[in-house]
C-alpha atoms as a PDB file:
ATOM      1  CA  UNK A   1     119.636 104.281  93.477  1.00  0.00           C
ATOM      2  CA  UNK A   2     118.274 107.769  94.019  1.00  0.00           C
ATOM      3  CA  UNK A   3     114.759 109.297  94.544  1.00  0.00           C
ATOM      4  CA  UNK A   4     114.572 113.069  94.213  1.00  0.00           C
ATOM      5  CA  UNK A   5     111.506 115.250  94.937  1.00  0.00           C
ATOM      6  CA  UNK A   6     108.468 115.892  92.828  1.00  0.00           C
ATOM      7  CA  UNK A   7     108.052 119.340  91.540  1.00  0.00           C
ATOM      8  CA  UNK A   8     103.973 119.619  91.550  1.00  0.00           C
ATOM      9  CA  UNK A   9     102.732 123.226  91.265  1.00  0.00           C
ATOM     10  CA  UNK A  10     105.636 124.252  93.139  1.00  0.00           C
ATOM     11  CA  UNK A  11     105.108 122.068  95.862  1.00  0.00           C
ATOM     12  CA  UNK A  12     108.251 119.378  96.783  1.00  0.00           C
ATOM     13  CA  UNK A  13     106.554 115.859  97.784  1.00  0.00           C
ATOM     14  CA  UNK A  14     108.314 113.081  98.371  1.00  0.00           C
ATOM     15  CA  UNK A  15     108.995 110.583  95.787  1.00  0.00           C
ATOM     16  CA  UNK A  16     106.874 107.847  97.336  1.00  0.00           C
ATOM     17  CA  UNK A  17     103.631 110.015  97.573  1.00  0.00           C
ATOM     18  CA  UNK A  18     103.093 109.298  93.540  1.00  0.00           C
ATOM     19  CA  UNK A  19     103.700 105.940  93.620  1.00  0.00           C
ATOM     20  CA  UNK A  20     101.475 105.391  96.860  1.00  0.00           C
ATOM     21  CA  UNK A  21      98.911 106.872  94.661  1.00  0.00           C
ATOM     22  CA  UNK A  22      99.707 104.456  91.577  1.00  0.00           C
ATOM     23  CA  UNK A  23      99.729 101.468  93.298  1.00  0.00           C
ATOM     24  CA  UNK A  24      96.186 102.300  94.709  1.00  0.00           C
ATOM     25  CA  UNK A  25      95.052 103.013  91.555  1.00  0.00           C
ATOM     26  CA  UNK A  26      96.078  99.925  90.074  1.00  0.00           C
ATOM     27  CA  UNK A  27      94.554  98.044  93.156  1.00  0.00           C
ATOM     28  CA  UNK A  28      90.958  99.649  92.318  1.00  0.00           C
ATOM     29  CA  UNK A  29      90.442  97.172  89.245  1.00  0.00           C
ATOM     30  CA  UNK A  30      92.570  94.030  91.049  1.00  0.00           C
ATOM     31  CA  UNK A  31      90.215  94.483  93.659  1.00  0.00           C
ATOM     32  CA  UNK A  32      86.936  94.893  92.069  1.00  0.00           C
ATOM     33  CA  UNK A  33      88.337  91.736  89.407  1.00  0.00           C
ATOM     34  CA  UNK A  34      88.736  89.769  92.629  1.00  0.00           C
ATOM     35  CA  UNK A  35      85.533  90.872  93.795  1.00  0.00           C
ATOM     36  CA  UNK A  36      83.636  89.474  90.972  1.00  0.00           C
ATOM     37  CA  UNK A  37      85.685  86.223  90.623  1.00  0.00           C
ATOM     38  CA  UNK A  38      84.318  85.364  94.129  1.00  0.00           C
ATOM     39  CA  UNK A  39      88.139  85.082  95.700  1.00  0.00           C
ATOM     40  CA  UNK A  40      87.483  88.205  98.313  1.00  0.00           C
ATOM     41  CA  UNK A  41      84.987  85.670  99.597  1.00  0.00           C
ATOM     42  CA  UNK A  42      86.975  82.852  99.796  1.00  0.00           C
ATOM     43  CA  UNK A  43      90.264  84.385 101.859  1.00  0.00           C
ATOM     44  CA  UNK A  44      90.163  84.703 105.311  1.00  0.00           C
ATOM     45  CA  UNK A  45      90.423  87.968 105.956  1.00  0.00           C
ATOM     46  CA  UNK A  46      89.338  90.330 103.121  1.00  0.00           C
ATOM     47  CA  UNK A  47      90.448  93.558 103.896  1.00  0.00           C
ATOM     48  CA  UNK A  48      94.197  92.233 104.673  1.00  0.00           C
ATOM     49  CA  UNK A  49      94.119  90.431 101.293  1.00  0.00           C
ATOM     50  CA  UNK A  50      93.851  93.609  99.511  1.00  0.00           C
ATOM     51  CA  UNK A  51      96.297  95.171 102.039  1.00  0.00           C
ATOM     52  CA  UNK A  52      98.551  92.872 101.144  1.00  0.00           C
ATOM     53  CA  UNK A  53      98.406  92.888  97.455  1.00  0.00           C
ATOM     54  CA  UNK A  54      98.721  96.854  97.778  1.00  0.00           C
ATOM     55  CA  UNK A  55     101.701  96.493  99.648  1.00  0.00           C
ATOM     56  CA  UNK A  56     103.339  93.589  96.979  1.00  0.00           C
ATOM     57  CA  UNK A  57     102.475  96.116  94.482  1.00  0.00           C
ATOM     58  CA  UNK A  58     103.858  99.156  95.957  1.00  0.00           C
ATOM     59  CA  UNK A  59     106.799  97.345  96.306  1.00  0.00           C
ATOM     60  CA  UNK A  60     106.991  96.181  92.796  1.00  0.00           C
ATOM     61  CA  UNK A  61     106.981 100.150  91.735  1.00  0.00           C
ATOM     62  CA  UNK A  62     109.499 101.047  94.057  1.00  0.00           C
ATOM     63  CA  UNK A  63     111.766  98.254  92.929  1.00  0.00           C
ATOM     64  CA  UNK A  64     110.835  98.879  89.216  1.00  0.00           C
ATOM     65  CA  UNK A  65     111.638 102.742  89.704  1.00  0.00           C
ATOM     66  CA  UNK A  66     114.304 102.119  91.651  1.00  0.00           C
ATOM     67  CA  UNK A  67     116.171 100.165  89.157  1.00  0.00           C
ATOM     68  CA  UNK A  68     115.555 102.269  86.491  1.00  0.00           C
ATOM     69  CA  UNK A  69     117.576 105.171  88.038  1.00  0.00           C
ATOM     70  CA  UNK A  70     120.681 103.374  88.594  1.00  0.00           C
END
């Protein structure tokens, strides 16, 4: 498994800073989905609900990208 840099505008960032930024993006609609289905009312504690599904899915990219470049 190997992560290399991200060229952006000549600018090196670390491979994680892209998917941090996909897996919030895909959290906006979970989130607002959630919202209107009435379930961010329902959990205990809202805000660590959607902390934890951003963390399940950050993990998901990392494992998905991480397998593809074996």
């Amino acid at each position: 498994m190997r992560f290399i840099e991200v060229n952006l505008f000549g600018v090196y960032v670390s491979p994680i800073a892209p998917m941090l930024l996909v897996a919030w993006l895909m959290l906006l609609p979970l989130r607002r989905f959630a919202d209107r289905l009435g379930l961010l009312g329902s959990v205990w504690h809202p805000s660590l609900f959607v902390f934890g599904v951003y963390v399940i899915l950050l993990s998901a990219i990392v494992m998905l990208v991480g397998a593809v470049t074996i």
